[in-house]
C-alpha atoms as a PDB file:
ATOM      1  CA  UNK A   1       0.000   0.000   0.000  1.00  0.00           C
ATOM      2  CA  UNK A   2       1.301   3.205  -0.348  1.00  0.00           C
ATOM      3  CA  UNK A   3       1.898   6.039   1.572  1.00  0.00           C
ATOM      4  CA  UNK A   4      -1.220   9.016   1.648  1.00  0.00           C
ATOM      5  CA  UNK A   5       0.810  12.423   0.678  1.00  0.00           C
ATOM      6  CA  UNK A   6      -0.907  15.282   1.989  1.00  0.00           C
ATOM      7  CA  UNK A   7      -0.057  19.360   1.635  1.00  0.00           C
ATOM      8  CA  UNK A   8      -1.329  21.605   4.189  1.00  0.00           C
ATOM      9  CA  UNK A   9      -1.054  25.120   4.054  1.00  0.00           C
ATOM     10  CA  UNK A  10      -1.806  27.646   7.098  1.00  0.00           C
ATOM     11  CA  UNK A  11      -2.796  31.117   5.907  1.00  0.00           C
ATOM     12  CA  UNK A  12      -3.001  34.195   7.471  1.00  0.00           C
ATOM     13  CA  UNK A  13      -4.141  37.164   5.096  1.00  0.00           C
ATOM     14  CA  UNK A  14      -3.649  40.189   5.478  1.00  0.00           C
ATOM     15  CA  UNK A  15      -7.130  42.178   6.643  1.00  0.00           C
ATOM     16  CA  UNK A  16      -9.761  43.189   3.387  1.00  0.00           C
ATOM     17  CA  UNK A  17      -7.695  40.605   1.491  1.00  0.00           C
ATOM     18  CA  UNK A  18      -9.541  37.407   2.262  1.00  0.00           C
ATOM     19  CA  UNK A  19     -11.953  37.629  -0.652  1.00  0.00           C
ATOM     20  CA  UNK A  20      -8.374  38.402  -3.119  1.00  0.00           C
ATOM     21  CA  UNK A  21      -7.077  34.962  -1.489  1.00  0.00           C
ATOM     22  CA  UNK A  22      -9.536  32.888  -2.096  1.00  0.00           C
ATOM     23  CA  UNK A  23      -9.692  33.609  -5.659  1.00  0.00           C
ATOM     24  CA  UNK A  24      -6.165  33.289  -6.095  1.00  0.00           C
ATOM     25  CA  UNK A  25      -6.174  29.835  -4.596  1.00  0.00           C
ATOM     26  CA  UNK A  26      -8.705  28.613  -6.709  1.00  0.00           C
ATOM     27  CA  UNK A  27      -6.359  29.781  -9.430  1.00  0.00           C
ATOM     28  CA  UNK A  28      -3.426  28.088  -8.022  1.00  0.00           C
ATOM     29  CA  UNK A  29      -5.783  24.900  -7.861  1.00  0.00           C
ATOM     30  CA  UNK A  30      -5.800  25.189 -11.486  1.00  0.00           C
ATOM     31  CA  UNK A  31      -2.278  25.454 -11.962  1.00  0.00           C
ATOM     32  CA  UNK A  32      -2.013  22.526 -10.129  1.00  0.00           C
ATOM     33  CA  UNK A  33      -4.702  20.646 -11.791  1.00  0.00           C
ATOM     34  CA  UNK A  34      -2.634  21.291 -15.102  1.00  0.00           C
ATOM     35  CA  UNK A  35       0.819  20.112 -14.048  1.00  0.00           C
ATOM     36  CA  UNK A  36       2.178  16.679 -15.352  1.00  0.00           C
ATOM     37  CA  UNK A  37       1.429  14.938 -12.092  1.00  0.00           C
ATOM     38  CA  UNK A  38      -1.174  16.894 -10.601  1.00  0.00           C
ATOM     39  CA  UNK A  39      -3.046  16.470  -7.278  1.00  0.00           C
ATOM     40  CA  UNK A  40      -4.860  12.947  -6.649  1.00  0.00           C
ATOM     41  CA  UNK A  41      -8.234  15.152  -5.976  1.00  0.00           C
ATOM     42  CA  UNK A  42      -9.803  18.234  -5.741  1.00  0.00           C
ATOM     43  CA  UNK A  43      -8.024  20.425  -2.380  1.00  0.00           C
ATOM     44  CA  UNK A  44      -9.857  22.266   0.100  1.00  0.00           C
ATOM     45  CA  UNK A  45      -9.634  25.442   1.486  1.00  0.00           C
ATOM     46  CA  UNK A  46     -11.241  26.351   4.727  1.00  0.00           C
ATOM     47  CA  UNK A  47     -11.736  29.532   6.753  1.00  0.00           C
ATOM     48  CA  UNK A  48     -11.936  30.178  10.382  1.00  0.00           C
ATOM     49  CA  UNK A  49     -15.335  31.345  11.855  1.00  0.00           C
ATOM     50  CA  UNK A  50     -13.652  32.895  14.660  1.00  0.00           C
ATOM     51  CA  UNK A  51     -10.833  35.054  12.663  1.00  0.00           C
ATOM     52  CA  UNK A  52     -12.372  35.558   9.026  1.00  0.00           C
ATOM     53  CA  UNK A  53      -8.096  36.394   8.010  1.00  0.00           C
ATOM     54  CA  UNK A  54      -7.594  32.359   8.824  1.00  0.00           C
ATOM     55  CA  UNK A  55      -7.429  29.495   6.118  1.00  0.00           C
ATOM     56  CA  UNK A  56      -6.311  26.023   5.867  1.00  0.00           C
ATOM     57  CA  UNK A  57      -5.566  24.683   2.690  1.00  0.00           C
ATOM     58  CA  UNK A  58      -4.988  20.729   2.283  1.00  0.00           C
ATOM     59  CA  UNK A  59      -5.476  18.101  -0.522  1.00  0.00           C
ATOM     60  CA  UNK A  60      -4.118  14.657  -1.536  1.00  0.00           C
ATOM     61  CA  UNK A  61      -1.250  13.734  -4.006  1.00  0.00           C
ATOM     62  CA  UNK A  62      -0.337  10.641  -5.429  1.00  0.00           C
ATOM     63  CA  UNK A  63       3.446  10.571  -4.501  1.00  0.00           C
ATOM     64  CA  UNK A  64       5.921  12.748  -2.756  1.00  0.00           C
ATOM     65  CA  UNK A  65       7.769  12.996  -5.834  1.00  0.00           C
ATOM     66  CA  UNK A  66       4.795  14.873  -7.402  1.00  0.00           C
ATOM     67  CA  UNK A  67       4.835  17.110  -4.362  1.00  0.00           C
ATOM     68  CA  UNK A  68       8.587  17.588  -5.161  1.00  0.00           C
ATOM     69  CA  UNK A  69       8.271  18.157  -8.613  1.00  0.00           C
ATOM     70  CA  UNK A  70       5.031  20.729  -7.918  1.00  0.00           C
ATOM     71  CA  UNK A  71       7.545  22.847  -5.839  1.00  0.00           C
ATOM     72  CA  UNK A  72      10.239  23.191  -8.503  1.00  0.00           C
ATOM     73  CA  UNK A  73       7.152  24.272 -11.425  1.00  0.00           C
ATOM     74  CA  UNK A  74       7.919  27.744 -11.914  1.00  0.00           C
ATOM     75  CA  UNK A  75       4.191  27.968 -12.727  1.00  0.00           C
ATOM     76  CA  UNK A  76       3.152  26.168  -9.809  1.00  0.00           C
ATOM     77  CA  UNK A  77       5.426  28.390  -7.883  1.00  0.00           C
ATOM     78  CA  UNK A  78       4.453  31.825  -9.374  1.00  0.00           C
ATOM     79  CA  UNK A  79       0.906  30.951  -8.072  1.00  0.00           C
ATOM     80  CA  UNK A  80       1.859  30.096  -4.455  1.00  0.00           C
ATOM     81  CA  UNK A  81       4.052  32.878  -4.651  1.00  0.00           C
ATOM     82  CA  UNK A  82       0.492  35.037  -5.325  1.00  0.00           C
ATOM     83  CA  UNK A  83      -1.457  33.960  -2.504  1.00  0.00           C
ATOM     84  CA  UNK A  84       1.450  34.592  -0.172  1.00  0.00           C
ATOM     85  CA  UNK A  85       1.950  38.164  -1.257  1.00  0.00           C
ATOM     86  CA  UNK A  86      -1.735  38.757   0.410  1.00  0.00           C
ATOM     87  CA  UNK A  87      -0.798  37.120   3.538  1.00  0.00           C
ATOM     88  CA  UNK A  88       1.440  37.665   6.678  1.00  0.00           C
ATOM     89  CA  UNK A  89       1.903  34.736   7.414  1.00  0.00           C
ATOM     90  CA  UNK A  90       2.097  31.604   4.889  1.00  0.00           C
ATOM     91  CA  UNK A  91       3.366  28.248   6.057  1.00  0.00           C
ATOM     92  CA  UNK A  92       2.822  25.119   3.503  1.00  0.00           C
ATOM     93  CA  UNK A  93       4.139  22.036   3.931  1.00  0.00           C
ATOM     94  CA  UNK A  94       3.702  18.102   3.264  1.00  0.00           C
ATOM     95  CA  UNK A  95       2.432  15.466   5.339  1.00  0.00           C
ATOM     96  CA  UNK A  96       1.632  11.740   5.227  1.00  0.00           C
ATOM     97  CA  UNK A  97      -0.849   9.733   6.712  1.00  0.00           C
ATOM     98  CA  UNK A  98       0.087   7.913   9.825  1.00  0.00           C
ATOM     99  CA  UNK A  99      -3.489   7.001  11.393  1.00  0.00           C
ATOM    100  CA  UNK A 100      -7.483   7.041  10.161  1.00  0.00           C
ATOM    101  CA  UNK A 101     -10.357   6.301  12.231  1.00  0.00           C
END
């Protein structure tokens, strides 16, 4: 069986911004959707109901090479590298399954 690859990204945007973010993650979904290996399935984003300037952004990938090779796609990067120019904070990273219940 092989391993679940995950990305997660925390978001913090910067205030009046949030409706700017969203749209440019749905465009970096369809970056992503267009690269040689692309995402497993469709990614989520989510927003906090207790601080509106608060997302979570996660989705499923077949391999951590296609991770790897999404974060050297200058395309792939120019979009990332649009959605953290409207936040403060931006911290993505990848994860793997280690438990379901």
């Amino acid at each position: 069986m092989e391993e679940a690859i995950y990305t997660l990204g925390v978001w913090r945007v910067k205030p009046g911004n949030e409706v700017a973010f969203i749209a440019a993650w749905k465009a970096l979904a369809k970056i992503f959707a267009q690269l040689p290996d692309p995402p497993s399935s469709k990614g989520t984003l989510i927003q906090s109901l207790a601080d509106p300037s608060l997302f979570y952004s996660f989705g499923p990938w077949n391999s951590l090479a296609d991770v790897e090779a999404m974060r050297r796609n200058p395309h792939a990067l120019e979009g990332i590298e649009m959605i953290r120019d409207l936040c403060t904070e931006a911290t993505p990273g990848g994860f793997r399954v280690v438990a379901e219940a």
